[in-house]
N, C-alpha and C. Protein backbone atom coordinates (compact mmCIF):
# COMPACT_ATOMS: atom_id res chain seq x y z
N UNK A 1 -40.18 75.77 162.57
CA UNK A 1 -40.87 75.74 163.86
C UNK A 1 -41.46 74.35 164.09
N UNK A 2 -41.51 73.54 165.44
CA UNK A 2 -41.78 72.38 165.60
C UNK A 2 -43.31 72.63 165.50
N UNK A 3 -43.47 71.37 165.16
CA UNK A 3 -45.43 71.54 164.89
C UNK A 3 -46.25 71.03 166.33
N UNK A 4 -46.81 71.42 166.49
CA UNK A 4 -47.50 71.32 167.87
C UNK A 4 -48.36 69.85 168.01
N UNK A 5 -47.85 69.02 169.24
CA UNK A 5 -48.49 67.61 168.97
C UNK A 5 -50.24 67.63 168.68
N UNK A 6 -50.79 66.61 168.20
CA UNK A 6 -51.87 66.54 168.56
C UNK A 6 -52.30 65.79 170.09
N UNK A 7 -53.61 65.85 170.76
CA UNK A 7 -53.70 65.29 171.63
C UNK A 7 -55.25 65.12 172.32
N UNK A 8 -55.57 63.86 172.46
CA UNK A 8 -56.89 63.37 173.23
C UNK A 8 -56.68 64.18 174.34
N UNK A 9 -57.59 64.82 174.92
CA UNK A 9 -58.05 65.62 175.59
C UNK A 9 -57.86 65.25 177.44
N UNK A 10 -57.94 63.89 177.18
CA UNK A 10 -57.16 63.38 178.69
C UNK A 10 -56.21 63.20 178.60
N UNK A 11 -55.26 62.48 177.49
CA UNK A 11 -54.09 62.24 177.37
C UNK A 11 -53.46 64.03 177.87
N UNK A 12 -54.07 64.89 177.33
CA UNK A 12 -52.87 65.88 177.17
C UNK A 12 -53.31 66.72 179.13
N UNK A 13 -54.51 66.41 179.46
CA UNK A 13 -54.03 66.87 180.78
C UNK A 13 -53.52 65.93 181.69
N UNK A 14 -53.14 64.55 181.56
CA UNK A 14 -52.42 63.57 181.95
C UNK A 14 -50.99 64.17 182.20
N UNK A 15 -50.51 64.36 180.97
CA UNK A 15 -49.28 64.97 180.58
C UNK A 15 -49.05 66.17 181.27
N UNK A 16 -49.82 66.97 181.11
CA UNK A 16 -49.43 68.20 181.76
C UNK A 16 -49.03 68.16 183.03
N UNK A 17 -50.30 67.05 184.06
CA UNK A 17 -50.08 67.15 184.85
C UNK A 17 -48.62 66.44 185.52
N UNK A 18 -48.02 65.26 184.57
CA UNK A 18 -46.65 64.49 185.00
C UNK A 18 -45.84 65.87 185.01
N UNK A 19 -45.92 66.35 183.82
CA UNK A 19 -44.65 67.37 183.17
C UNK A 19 -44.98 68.51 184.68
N UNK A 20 -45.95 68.91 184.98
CA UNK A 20 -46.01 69.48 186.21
C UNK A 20 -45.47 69.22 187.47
N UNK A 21 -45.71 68.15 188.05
CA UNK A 21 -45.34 67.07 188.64
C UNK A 21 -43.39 66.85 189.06
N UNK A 22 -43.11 66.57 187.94
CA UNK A 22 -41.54 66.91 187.21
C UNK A 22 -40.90 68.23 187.41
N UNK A 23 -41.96 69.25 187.14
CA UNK A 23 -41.24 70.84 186.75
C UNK A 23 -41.01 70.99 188.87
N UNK A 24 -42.16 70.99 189.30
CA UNK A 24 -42.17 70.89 191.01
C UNK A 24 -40.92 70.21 191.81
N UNK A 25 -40.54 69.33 191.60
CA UNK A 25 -39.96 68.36 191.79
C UNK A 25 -38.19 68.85 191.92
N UNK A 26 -38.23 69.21 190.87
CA UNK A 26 -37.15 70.18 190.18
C UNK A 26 -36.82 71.17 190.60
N UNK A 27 -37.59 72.09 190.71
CA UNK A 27 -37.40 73.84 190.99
C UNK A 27 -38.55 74.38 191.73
N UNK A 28 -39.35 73.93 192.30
CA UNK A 28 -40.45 74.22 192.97
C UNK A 28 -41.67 74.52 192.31
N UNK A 29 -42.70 75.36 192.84
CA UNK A 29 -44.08 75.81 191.92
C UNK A 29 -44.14 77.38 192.03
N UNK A 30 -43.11 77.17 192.37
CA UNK A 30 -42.86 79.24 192.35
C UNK A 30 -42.95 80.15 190.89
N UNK A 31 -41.79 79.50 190.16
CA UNK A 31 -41.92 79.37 188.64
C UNK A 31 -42.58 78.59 188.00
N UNK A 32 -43.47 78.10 188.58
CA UNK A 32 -44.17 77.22 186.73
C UNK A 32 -45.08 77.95 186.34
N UNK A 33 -45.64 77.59 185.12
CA UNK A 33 -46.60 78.45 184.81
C UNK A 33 -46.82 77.64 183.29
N UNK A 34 -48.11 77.84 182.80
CA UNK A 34 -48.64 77.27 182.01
C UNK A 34 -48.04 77.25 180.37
N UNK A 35 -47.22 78.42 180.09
CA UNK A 35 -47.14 78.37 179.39
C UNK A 35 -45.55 77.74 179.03
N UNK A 36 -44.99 77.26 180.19
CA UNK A 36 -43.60 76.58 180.48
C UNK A 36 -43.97 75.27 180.45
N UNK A 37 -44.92 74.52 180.82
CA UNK A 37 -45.87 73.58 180.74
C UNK A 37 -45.87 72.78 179.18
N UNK A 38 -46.29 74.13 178.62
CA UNK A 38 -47.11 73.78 177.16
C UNK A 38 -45.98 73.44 176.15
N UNK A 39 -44.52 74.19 176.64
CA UNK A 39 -43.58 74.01 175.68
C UNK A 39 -42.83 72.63 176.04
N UNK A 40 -42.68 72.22 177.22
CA UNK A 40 -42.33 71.09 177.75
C UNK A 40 -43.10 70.29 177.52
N UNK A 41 -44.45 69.89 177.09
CA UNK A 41 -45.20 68.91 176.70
C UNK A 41 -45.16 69.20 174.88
N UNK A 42 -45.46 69.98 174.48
CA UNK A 42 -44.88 70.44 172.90
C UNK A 42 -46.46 70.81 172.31
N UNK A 43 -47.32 71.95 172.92
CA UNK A 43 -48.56 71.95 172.51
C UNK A 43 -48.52 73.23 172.15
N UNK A 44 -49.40 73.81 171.97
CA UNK A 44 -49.77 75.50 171.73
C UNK A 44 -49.67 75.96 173.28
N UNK A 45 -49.79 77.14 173.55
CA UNK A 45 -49.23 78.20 174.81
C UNK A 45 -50.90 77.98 175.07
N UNK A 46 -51.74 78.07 174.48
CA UNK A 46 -53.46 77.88 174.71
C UNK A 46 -53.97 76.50 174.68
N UNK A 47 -53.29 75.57 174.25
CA UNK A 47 -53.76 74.43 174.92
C UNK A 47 -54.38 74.01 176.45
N UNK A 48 -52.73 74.20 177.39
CA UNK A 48 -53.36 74.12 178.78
C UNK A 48 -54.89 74.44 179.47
N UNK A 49 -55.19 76.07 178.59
CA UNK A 49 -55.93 76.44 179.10
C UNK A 49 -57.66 76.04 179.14
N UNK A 50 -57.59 74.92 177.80
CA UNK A 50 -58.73 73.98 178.06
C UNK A 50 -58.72 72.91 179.33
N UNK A 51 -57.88 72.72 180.07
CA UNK A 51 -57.93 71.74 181.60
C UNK A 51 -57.72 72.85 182.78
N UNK A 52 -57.10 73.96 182.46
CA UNK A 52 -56.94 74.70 183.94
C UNK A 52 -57.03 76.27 183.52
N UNK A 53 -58.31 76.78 184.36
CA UNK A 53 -58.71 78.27 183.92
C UNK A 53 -57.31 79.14 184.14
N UNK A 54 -56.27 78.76 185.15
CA UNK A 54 -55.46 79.56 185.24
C UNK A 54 -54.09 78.70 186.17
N UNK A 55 -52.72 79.76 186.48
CA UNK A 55 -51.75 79.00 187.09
C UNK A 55 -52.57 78.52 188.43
N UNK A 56 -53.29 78.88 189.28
CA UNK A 56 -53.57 78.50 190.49
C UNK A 56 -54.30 77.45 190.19
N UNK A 57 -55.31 77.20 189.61
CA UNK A 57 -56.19 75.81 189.08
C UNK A 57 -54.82 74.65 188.88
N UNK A 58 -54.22 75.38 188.27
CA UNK A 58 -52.93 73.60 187.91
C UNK A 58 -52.39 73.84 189.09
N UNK A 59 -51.87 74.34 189.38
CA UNK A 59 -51.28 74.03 191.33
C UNK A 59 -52.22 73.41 192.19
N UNK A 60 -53.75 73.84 192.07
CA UNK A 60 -54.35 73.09 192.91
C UNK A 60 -54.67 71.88 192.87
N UNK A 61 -54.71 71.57 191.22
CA UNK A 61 -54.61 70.09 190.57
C UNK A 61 -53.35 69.35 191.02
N UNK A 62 -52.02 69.83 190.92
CA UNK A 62 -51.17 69.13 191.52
C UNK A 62 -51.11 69.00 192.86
N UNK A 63 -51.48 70.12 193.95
CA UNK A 63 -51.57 69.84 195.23
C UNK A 63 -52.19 69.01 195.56
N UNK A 64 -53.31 68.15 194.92
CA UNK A 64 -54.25 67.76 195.25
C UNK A 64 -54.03 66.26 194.93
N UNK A 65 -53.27 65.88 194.20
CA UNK A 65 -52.53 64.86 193.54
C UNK A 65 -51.43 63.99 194.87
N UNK A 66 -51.13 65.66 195.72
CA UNK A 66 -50.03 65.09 196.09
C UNK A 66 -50.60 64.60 197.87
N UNK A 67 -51.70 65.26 198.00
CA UNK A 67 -52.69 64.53 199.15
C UNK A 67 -53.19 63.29 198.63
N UNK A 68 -53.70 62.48 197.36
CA UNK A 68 -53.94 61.56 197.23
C UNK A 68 -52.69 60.72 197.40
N UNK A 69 -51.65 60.75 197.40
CA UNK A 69 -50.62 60.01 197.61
C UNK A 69 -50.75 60.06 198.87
N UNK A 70 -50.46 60.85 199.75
CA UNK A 70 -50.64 61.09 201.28
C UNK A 70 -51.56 59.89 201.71
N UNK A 71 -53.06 60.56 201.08
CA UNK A 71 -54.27 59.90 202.10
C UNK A 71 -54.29 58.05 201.80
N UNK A 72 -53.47 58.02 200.29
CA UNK A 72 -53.36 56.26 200.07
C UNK A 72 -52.40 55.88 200.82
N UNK A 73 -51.36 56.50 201.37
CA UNK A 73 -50.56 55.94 202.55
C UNK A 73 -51.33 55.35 203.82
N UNK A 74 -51.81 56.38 203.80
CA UNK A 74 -52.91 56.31 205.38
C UNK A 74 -53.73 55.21 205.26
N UNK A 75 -54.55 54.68 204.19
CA UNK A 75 -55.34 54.17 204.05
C UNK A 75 -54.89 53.04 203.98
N UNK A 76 -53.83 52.62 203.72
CA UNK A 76 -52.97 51.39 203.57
C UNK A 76 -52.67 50.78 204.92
N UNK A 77 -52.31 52.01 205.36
CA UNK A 77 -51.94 51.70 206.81
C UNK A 77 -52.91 51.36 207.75
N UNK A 78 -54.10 51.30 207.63
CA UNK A 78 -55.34 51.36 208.42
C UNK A 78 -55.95 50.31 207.88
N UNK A 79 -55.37 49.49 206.51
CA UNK A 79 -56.33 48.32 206.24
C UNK A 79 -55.46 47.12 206.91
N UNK A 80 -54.75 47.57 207.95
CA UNK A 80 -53.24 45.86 207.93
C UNK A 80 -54.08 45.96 209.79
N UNK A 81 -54.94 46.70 210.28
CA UNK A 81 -55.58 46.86 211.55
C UNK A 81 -54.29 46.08 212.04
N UNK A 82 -53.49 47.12 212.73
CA UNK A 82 -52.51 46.98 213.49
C UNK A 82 -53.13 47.91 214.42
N UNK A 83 -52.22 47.83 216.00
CA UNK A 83 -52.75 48.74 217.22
C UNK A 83 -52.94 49.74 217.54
N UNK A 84 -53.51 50.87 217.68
CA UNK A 84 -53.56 52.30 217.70
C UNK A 84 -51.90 52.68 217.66
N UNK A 85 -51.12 52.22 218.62
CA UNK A 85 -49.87 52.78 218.91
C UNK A 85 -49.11 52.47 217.64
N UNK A 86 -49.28 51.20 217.25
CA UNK A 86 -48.46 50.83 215.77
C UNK A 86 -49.16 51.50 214.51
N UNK A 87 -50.28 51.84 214.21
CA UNK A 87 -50.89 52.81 213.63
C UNK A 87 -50.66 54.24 213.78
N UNK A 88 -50.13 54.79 214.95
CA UNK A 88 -49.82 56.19 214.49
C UNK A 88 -48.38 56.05 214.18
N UNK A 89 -47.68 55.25 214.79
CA UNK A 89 -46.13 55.25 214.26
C UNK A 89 -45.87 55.09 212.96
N UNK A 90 -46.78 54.43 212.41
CA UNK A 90 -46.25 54.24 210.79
C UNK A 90 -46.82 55.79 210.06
N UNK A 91 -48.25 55.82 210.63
CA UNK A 91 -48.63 57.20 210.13
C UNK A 91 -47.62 58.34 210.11
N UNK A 92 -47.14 58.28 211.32
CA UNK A 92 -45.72 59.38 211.36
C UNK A 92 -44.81 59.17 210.55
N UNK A 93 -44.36 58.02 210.26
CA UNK A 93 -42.89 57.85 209.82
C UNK A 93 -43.80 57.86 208.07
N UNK A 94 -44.70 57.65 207.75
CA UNK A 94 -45.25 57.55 206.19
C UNK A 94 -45.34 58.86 205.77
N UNK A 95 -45.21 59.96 206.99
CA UNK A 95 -45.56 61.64 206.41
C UNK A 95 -43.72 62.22 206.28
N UNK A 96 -43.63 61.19 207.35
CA UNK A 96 -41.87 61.77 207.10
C UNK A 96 -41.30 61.22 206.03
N UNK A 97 -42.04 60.09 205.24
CA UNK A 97 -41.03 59.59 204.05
C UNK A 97 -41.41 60.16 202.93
N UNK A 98 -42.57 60.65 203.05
CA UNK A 98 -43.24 61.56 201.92
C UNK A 98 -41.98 62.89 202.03
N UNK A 99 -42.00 63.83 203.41
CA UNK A 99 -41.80 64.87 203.07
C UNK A 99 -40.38 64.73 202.65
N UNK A 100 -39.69 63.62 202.56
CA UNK A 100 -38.14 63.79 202.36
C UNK A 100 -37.93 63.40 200.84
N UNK A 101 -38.99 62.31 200.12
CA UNK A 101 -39.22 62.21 198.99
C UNK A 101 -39.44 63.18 198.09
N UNK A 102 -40.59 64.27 198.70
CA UNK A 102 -40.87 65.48 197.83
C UNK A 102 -41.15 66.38 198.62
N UNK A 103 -40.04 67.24 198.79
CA UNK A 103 -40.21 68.06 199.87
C UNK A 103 -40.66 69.55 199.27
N UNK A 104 -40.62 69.49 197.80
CA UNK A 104 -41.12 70.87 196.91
C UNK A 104 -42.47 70.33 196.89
N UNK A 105 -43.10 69.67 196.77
CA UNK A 105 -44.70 69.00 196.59
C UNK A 105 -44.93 69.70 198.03
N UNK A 106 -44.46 69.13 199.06
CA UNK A 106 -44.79 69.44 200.33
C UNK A 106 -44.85 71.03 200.58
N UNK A 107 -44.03 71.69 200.01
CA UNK A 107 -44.06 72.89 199.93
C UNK A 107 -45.15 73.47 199.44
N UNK A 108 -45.76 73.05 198.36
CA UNK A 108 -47.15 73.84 197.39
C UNK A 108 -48.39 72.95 198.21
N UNK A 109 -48.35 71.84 199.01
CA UNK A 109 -49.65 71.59 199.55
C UNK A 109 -49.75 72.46 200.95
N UNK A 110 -48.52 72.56 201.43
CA UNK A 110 -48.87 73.70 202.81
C UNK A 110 -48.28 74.68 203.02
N UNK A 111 -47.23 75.71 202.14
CA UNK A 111 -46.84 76.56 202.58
C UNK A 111 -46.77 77.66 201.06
N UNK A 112 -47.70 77.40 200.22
CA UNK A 112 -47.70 78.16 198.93
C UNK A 112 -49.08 79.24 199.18
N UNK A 113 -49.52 79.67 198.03
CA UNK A 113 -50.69 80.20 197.59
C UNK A 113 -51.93 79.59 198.09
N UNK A 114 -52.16 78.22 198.34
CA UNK A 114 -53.01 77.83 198.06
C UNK A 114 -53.33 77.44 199.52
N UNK A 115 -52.46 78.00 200.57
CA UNK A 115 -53.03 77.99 201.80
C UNK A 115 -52.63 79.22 202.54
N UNK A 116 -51.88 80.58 202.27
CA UNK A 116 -51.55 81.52 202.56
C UNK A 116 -52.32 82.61 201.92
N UNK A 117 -52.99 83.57 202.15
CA UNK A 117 -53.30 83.96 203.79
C UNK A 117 -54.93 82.94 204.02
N UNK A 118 -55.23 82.41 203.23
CA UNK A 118 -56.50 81.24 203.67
C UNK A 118 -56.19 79.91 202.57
N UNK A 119 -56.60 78.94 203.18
CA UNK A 119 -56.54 77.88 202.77
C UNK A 119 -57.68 77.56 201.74
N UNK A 120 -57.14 76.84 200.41
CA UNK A 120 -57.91 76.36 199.73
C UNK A 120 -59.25 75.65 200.07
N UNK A 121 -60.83 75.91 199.84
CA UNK A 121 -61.88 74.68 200.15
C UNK A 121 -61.58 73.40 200.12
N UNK A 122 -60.76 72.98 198.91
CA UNK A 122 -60.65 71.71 197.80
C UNK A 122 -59.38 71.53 198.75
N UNK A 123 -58.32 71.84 198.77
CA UNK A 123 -57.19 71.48 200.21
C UNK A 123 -57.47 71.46 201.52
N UNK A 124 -58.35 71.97 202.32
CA UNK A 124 -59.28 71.69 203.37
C UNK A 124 -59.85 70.28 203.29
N UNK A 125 -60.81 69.60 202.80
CA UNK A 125 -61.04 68.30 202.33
C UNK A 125 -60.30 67.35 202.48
N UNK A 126 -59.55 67.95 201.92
CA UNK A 126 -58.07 66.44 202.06
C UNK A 126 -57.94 66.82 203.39
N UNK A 127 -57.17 68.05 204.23
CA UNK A 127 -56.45 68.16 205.23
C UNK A 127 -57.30 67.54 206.42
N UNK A 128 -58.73 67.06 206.28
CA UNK A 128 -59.89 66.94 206.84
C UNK A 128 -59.79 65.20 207.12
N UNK A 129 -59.28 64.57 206.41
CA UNK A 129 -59.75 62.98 205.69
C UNK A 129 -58.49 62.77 206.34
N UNK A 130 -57.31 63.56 206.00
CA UNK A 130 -55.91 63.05 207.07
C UNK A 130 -56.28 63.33 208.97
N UNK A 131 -57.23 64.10 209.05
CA UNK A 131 -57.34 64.20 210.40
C UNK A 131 -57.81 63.28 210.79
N UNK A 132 -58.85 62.57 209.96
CA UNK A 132 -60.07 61.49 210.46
C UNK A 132 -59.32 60.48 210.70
N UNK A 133 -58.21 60.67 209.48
CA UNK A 133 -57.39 58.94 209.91
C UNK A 133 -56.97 59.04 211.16
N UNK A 134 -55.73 60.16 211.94
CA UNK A 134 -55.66 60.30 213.04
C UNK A 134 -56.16 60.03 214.03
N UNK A 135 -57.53 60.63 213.93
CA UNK A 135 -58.51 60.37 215.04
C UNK A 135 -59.15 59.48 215.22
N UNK A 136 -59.27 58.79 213.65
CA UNK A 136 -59.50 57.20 214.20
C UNK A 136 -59.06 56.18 214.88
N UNK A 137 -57.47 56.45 214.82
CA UNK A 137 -56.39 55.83 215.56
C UNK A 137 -56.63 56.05 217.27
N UNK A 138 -56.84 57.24 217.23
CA UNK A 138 -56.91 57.88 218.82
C UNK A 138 -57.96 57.27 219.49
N UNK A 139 -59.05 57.20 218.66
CA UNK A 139 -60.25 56.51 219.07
C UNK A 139 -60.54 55.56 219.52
N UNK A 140 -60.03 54.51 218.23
CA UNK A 140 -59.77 52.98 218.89
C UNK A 140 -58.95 52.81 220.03
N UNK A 141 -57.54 53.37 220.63
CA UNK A 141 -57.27 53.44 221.46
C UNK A 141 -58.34 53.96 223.06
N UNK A 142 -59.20 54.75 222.82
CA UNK A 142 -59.60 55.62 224.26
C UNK A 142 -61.25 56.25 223.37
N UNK A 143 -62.06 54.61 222.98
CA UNK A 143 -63.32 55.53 222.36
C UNK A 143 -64.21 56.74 223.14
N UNK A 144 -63.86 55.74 224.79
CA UNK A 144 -64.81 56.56 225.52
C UNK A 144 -64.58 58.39 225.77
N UNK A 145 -63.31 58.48 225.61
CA UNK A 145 -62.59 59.83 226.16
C UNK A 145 -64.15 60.82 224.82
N UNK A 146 -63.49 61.90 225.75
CA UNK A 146 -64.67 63.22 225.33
C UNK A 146 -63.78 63.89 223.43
N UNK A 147 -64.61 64.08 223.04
CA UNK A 147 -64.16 64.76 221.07
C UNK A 147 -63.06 65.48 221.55
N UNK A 148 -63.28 66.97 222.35
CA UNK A 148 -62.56 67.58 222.56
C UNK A 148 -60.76 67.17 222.94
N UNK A 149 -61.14 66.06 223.67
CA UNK A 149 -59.46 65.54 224.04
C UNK A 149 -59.03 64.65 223.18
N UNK A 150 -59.59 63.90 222.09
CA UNK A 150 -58.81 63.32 221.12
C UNK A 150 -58.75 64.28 220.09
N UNK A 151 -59.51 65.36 219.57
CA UNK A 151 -59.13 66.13 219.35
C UNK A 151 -57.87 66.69 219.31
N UNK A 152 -57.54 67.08 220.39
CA UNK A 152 -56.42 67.86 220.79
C UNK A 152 -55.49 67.03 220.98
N UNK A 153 -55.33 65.57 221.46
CA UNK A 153 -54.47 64.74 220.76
C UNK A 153 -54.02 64.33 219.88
N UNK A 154 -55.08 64.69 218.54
CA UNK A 154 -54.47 64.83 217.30
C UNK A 154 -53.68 65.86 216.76
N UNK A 155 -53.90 66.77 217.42
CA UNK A 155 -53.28 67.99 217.44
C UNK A 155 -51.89 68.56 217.88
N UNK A 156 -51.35 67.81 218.89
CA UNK A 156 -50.54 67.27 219.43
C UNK A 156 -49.53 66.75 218.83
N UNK A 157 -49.61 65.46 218.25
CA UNK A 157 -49.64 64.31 217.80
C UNK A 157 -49.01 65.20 216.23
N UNK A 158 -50.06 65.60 214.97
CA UNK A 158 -49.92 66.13 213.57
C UNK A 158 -48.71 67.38 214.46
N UNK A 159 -48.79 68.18 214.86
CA UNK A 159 -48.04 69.29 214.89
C UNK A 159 -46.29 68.81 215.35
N UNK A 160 -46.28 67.97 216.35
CA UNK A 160 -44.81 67.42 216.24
C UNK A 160 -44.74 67.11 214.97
N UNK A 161 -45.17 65.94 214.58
CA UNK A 161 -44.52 65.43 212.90
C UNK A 161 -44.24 66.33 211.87
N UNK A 162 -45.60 66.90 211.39
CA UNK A 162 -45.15 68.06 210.51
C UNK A 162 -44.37 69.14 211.14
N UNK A 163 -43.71 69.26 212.39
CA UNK A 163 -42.46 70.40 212.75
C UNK A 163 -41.51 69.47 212.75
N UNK A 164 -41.59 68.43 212.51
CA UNK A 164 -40.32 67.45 212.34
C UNK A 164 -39.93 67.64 211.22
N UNK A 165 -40.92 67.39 210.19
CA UNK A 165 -40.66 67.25 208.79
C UNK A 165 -40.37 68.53 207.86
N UNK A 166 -40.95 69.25 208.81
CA UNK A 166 -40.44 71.19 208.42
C UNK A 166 -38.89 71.27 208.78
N UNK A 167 -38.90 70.69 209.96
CA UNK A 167 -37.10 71.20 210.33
C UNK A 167 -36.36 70.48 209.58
N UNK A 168 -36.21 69.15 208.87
CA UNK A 168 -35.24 68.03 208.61
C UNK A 168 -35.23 69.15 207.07
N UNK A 169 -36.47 69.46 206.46
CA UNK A 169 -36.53 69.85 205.04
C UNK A 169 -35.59 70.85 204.74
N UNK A 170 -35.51 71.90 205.83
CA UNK A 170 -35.13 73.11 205.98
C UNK A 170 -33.67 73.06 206.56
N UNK A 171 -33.25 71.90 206.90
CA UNK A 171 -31.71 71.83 207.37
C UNK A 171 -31.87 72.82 208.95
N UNK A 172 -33.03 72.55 209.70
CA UNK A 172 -32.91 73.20 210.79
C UNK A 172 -32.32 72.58 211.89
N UNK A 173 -32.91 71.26 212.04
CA UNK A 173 -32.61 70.26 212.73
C UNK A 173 -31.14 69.81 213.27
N UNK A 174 -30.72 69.18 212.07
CA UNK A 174 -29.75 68.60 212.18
C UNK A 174 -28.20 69.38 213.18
N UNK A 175 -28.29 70.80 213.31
CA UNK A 175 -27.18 71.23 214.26
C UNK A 175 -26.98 70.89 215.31
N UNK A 176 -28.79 70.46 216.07
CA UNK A 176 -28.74 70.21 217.48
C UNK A 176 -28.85 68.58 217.91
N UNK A 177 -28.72 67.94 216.90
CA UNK A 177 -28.57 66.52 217.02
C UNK A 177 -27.48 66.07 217.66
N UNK A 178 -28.54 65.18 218.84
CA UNK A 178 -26.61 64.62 219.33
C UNK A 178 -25.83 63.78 218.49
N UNK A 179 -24.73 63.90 218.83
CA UNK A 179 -23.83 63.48 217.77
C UNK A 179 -23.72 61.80 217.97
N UNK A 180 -24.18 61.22 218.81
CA UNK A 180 -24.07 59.73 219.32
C UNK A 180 -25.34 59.22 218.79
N UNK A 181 -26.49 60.03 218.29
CA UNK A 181 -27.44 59.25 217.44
C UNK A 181 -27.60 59.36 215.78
N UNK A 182 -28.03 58.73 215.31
CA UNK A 182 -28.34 58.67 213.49
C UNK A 182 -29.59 59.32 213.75
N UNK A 183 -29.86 60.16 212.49
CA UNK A 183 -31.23 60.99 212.16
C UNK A 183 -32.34 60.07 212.30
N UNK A 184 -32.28 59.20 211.38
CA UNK A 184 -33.22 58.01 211.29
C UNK A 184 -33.37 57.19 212.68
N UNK A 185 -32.39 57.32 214.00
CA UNK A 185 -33.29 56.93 215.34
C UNK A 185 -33.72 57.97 215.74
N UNK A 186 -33.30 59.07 215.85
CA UNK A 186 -34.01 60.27 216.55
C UNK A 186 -35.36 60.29 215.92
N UNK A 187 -35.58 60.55 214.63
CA UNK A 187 -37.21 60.30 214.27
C UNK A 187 -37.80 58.99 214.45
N UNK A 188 -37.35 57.95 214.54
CA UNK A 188 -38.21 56.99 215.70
C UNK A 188 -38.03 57.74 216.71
N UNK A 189 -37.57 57.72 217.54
CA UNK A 189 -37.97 57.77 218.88
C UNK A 189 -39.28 59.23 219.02
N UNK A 190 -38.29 60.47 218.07
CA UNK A 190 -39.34 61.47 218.67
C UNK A 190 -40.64 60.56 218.31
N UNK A 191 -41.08 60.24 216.93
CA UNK A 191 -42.40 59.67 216.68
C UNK A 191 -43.19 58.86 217.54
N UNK A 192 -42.68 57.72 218.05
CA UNK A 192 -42.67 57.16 219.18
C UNK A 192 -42.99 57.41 220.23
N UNK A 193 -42.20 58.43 221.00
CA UNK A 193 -42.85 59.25 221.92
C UNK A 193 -44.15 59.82 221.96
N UNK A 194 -44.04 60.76 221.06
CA UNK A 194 -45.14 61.57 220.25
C UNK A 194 -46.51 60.52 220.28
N UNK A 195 -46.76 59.33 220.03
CA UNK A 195 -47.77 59.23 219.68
C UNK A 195 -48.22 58.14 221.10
N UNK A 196 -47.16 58.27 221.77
CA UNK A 196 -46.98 57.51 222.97
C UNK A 196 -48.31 58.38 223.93
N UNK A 197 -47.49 59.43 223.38
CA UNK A 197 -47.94 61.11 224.51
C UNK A 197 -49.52 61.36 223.95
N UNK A 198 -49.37 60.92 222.95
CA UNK A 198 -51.42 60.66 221.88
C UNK A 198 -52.19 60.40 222.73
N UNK A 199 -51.49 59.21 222.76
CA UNK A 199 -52.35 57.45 223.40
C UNK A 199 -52.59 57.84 225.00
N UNK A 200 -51.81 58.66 225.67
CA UNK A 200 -51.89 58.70 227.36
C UNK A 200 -51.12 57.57 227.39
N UNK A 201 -49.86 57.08 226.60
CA UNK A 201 -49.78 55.80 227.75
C UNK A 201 -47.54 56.60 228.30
């Protein structure tokens, strides 16, 4: 029988969490589970359970992993102070390169456990900090306008993209594409539009 590694106590939820990370990536978060984890990193079946009380704790650890990638996009994008309009376009096209990169990640931050039938506190937070970026964009464009209508321009605005990025994932899309454009202009333009339709202009 292989002998079970030893391991510093961050090192081994480091690990878990890549080997998690990896297992998602792969086959989704439908099947993982901790003790698939433990053999893929090479520890005891009770190891894990000193970093995560249970399977939903490590999903929420990885979901949460995969909004920090998200919100450092955003944040990147907001330090180059480009124009409201060139600021939501990249914002759009940075959620669409995410969701095509990891579209099983994308799956466990919004359509798993951890937001069905209520949304996580700790995933709320994040989903909160991606709105602000939004609305900061909207803002600088039209500070004076009333909460309620940039509001709802963000609303607007997030719900095209993420139904963009739902249909392309899902192979919904692509039947009704005209055949005289490439995927990659149609999502410029819808984005484009979309944040055109934000801005009022």
């Amino acid at each position: 029988m292989a002998r079970a590694k030893s391991y510093h106590k961050e090192d081994l939820r480091r690990d878990l969490l890549k080997a998690g990370r990896e297992f998602v990536s792969r086959n989704g978060h439908l099947s993982l589970s901790l003790r698939s984890l433990a053999q893929q990193v090479g520890v005891t079946t009770a190891a894990p359970y000193h970093h995560f009380s249970d399977r939903r704790a490590l999903l929420l650890a990885l979901a949460m992993e995969g909004f920090e990638d998200l919100i450092g996009r955003a944040q990147a994008i907001d330090a180059k102070a480009l124009s409201p309009l060139d600021q939501l376009i990249m914002m759009g096209h940075s959620f669409l390169d995410f969701a095509a990169e990891q579209p099983r990640m994308l799956e466990l931050m919004y359509e798993s456990e951890l937001t069905i039938p209520t949304l996580d506190p700790a995933l709320l937070e994040y989903q909160q900090r991606g709105y602000q970026a939004l609305l900061g964009a909207i803002t600088k464009a039209m500070p004076d306008a009333p909460f309620d209508d940039r509001s709802m321009r963000v609303m607007g605005f997030w719900s095209t993209i993420y139904g963009l990025a739902l249909l392309r994932n899902k192979q919904l899309i692509q039947p009704y594409e005209p055949e005289s454009r490439e995927s990659a202009d149609i999502d410029r333009t819808v984005v484009a539009r979309s944040a055109r339709a934000a801005l009022g202009e």
